[in-house]
N, C-alpha and C. Protein backbone atom coordinates (compact mmCIF):
# COMPACT_ATOMS: atom_id res chain seq x y z
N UNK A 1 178.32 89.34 90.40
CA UNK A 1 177.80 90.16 91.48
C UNK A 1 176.57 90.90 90.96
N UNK A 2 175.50 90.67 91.95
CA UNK A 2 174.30 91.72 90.99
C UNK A 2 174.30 93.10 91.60
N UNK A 3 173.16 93.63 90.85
CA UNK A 3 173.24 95.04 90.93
C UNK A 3 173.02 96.00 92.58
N UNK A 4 172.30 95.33 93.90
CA UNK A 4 172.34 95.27 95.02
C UNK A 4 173.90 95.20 95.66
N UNK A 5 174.47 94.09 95.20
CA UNK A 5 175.87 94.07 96.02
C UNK A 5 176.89 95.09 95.53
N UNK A 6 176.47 95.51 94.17
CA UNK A 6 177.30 96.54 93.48
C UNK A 6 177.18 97.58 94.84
N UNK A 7 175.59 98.14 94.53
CA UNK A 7 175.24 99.38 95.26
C UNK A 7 175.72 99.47 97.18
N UNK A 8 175.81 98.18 97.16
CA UNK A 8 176.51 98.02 98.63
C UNK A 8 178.15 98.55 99.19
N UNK A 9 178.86 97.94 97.82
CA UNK A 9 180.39 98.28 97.94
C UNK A 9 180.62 99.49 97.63
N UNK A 10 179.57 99.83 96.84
CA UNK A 10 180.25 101.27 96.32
C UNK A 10 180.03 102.50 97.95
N UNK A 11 178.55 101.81 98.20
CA UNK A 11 178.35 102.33 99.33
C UNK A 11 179.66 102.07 100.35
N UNK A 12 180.23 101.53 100.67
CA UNK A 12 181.01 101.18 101.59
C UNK A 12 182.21 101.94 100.95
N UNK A 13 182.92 101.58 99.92
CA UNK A 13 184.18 102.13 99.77
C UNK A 13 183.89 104.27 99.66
N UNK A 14 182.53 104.52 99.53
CA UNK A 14 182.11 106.36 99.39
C UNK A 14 182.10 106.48 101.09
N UNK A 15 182.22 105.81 101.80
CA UNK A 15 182.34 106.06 103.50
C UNK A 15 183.36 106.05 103.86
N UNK A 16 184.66 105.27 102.96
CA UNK A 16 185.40 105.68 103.48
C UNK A 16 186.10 107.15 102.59
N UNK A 17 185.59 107.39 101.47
CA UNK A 17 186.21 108.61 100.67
C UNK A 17 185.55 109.91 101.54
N UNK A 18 184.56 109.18 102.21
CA UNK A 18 184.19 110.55 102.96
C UNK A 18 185.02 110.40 104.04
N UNK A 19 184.83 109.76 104.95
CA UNK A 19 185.70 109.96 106.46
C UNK A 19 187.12 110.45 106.10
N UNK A 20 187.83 110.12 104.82
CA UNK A 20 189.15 110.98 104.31
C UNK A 20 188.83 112.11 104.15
N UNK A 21 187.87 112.18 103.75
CA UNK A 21 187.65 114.08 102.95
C UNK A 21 187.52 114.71 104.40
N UNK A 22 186.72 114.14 105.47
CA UNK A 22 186.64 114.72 106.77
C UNK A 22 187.82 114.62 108.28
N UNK A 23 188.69 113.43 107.72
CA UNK A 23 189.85 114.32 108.00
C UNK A 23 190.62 115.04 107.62
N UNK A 24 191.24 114.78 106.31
CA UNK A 24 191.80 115.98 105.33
C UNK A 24 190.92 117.61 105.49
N UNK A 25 190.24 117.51 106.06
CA UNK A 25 189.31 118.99 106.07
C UNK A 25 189.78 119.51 107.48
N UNK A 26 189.51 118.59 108.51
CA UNK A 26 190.20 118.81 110.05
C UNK A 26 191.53 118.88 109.92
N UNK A 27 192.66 118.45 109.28
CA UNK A 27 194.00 118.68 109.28
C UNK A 27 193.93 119.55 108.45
N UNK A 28 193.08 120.60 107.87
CA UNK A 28 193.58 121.77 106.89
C UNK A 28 193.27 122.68 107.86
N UNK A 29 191.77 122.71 108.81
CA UNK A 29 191.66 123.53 109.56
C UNK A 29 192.90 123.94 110.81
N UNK A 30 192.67 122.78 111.22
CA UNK A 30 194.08 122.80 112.45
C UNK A 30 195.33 123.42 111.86
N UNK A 31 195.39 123.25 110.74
CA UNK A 31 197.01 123.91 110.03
C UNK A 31 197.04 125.27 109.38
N UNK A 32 195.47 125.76 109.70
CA UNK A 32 195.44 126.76 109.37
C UNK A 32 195.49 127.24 108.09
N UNK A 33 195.17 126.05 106.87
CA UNK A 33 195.25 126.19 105.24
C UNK A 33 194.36 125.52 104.81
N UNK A 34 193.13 125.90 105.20
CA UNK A 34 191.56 126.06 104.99
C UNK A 34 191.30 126.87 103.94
N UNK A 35 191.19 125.72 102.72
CA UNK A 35 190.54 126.70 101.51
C UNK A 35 188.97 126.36 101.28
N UNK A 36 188.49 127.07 100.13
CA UNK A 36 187.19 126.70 100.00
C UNK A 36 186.73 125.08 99.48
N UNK A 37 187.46 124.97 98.63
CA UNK A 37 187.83 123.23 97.78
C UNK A 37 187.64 122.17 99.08
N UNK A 38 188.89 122.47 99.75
CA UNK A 38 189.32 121.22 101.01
C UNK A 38 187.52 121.19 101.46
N UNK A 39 186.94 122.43 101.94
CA UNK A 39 185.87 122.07 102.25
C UNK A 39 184.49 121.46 101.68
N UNK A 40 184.82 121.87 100.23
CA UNK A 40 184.05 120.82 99.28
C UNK A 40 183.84 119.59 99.22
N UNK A 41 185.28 119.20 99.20
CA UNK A 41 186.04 117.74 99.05
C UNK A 41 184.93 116.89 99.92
N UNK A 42 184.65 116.79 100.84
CA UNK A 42 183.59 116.12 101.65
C UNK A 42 182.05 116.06 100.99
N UNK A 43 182.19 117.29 100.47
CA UNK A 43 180.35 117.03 99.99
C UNK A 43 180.13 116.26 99.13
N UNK A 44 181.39 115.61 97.49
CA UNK A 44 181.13 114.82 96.79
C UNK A 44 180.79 113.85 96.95
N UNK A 45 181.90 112.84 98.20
CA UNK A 45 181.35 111.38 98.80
C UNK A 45 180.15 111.63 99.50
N UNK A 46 179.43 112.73 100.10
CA UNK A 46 178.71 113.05 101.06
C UNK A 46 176.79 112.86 100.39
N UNK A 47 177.37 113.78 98.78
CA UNK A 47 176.13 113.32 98.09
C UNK A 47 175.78 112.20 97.40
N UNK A 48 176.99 111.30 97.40
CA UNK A 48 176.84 110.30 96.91
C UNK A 48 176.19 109.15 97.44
N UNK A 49 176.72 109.25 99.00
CA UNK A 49 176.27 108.77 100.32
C UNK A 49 174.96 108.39 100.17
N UNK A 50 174.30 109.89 99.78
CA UNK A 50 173.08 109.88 100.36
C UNK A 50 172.19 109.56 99.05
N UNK A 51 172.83 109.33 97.91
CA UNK A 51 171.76 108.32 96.92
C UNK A 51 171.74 106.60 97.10
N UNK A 52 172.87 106.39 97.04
CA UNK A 52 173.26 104.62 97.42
C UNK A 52 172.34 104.44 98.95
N UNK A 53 172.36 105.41 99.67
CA UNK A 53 172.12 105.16 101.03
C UNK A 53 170.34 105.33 101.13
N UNK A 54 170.06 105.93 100.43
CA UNK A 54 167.93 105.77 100.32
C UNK A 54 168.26 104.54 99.24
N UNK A 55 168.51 104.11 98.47
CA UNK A 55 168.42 103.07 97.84
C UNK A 55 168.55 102.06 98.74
N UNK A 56 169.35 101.70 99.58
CA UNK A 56 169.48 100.45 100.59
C UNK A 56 168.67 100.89 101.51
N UNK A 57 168.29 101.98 101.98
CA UNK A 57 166.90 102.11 102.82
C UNK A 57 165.86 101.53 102.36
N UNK A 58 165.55 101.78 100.88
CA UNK A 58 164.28 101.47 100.41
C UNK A 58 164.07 100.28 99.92
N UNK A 59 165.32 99.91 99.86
CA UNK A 59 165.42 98.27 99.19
C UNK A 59 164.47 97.22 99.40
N UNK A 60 164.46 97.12 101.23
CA UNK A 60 163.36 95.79 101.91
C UNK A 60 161.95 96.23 101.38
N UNK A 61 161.45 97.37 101.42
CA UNK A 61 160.43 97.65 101.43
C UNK A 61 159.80 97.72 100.19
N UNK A 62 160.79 97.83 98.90
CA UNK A 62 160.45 97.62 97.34
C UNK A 62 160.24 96.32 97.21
N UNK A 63 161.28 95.71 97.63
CA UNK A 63 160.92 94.46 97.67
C UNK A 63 159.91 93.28 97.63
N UNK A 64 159.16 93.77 99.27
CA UNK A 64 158.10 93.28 100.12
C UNK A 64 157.13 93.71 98.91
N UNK A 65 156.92 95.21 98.14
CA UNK A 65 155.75 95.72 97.74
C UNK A 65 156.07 95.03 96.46
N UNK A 66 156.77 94.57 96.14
CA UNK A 66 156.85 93.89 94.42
C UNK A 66 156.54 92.48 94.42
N UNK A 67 156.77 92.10 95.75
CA UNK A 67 156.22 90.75 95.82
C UNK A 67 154.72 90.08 96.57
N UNK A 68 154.05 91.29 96.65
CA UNK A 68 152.65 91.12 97.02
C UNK A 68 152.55 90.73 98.44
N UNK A 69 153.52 90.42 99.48
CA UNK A 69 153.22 90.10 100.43
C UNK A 69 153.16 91.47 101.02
N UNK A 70 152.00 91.67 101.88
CA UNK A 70 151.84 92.66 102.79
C UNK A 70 151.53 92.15 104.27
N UNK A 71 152.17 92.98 105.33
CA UNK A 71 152.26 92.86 106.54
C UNK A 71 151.23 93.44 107.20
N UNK A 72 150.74 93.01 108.16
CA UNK A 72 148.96 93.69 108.82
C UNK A 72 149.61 94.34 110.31
């Protein structure tokens, strides 16, 4: 597997560690045992998200520019 499909799965399996952290955060609120942590818990997958996730943004476009073809 190369280093693209890596950055893909990991991406995929940190979406779902987030959508857990963001219900586990809604079932602490609703239960009324809302600590500061539970609300953390979301930001780890959340920043992680968002490095894997400009990397596959920027991917096509590194690409295109490494391979000399430019679009008019």
């Amino acid at each position: 597997m190369n280093w693209n499909k890596w950055v893909r799965q990991i991406h995929r399996w940190l979406s779902i560690a987030f959508t857990v952290a963001v219900i586990v955060n809604a079932v602490a609120v609703g239960l009324k045992k809302y600590t500061g942590w539970v609300g953390l818990l979301a930001l780890v997958p959340l920043a992680l998200l968002l490095f894997t996730g400009l990397y596959l943004f920027l991917l096509p476009y590194v690409t295109k520019w490494r391979s000399g073809r430019r679009t008019v």
